[in-house]
C-alpha atoms as a PDB file:
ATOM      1  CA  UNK A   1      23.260   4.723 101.026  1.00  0.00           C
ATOM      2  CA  UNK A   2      19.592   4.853  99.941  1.00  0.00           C
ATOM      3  CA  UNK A   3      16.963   7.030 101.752  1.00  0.00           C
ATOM      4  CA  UNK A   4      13.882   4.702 101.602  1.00  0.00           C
ATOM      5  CA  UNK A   5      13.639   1.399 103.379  1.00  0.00           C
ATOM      6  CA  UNK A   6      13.398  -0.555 100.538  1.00  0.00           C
ATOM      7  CA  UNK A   7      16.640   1.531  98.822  1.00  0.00           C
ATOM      8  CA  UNK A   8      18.261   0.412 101.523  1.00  0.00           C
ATOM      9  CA  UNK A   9      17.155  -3.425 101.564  1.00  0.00           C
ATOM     10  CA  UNK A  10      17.763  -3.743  97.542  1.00  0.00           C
ATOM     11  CA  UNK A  11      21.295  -2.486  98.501  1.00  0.00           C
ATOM     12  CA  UNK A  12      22.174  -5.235 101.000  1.00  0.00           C
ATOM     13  CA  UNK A  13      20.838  -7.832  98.708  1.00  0.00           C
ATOM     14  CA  UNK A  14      23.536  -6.597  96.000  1.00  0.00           C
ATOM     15  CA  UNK A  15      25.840  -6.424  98.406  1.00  0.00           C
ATOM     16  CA  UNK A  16      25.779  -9.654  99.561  1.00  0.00           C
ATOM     17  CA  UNK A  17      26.264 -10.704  95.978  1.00  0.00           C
ATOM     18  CA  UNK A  18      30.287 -11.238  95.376  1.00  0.00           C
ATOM     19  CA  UNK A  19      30.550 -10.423  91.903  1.00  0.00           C
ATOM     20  CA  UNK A  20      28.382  -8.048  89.222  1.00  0.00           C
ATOM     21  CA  UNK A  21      28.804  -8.018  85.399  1.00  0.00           C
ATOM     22  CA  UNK A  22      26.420  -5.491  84.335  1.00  0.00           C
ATOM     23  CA  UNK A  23      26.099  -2.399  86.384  1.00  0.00           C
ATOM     24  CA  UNK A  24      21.997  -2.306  86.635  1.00  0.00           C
ATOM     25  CA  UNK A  25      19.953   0.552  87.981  1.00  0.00           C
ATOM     26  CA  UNK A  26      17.282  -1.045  89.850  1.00  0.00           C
ATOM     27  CA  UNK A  27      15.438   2.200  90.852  1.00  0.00           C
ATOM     28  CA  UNK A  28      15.711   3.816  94.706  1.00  0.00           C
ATOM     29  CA  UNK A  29      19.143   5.180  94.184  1.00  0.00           C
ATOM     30  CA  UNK A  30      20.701   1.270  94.259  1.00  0.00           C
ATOM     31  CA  UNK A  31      22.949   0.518  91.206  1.00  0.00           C
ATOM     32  CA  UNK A  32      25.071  -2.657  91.029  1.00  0.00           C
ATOM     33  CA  UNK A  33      28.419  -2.741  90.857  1.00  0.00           C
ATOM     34  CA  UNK A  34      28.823  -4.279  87.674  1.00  0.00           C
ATOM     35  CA  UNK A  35      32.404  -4.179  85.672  1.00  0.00           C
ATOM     36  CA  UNK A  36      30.210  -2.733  82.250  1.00  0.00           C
ATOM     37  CA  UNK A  37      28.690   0.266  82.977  1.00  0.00           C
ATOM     38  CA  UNK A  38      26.302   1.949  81.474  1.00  0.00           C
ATOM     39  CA  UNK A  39      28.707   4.082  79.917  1.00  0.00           C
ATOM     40  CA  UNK A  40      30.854   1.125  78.697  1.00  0.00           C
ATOM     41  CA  UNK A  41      27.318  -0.372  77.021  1.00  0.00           C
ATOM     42  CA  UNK A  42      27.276   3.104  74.983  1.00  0.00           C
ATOM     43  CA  UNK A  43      30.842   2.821  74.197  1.00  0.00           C
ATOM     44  CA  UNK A  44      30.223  -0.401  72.819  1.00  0.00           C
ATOM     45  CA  UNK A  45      27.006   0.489  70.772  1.00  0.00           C
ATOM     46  CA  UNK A  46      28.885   3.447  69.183  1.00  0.00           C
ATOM     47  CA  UNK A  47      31.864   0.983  67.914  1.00  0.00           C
ATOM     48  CA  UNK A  48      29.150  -1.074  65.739  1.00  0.00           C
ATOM     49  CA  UNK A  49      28.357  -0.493  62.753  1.00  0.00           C
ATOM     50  CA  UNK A  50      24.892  -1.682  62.040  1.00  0.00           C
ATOM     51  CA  UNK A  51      23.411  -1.917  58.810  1.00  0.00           C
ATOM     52  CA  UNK A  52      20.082   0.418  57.786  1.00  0.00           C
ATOM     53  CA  UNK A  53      16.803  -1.701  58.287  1.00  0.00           C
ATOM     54  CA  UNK A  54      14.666   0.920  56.399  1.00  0.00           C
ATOM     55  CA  UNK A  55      12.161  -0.598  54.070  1.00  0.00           C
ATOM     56  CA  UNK A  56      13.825  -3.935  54.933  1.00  0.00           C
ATOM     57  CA  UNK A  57      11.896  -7.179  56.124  1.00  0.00           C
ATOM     58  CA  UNK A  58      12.424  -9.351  58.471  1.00  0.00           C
ATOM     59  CA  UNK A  59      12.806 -12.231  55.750  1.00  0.00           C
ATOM     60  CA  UNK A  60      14.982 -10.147  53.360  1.00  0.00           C
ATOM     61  CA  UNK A  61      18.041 -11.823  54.213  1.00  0.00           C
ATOM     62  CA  UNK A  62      16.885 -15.213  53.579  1.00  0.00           C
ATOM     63  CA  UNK A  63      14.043 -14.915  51.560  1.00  0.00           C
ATOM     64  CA  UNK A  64      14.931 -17.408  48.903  1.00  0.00           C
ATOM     65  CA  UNK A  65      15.231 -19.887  51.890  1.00  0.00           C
ATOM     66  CA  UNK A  66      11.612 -19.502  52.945  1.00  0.00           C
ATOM     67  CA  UNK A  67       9.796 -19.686  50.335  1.00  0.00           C
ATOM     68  CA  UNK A  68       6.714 -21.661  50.542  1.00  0.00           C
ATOM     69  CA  UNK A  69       6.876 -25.273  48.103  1.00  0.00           C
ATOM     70  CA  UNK A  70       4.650 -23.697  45.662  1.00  0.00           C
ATOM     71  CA  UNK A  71       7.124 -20.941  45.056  1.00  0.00           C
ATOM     72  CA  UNK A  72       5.067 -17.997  45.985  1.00  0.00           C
ATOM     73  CA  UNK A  73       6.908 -15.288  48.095  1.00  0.00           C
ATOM     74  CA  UNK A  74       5.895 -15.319  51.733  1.00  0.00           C
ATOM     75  CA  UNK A  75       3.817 -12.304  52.996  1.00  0.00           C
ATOM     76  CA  UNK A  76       5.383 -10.297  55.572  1.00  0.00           C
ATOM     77  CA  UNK A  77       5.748  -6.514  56.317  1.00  0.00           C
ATOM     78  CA  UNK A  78       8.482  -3.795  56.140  1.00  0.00           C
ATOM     79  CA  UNK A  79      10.269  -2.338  58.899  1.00  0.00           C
ATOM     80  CA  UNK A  80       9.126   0.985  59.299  1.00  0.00           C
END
């Protein structure tokens, strides 16, 4: 149970909630008791495998797409 008053008051509002997804810390010792955890969230992130973004742009992937009618590439800046 929470020591501070409002602690205590978030933690009757989740608990009158039936039913939690994401386990959230909302600050004053009150996390909800979602089925993914944080831990589960970290889990997950490891399993990807994301491609590098350095010294890509946001348009890279479709740049040939968006270019403007006169045929000029678009300006836009790198990921750092």
């Amino acid at each position: 149970m929470p020591k501070t008053e409002k602690g205590r008051e978030l933690f009757r509002e989740v608990e009158a909630l039936p039913f939690w997804w994401h386990s959230i810390d909302l600050g004053d010792g009150v996390v909800t008791p979602g089925v993914k955890t944080p831990e589960f969230h970290a889990r997950e992130l490891e399993s990807l495998t994301l491609a590098a973004l350095g010294g890509k742009t946001v348009l890279d992937s479709r740049v040939d797409r968006l270019r403007p009618r006169d045929g000029r590439p678009g300006v836009h800046r790198p990921f750092a």
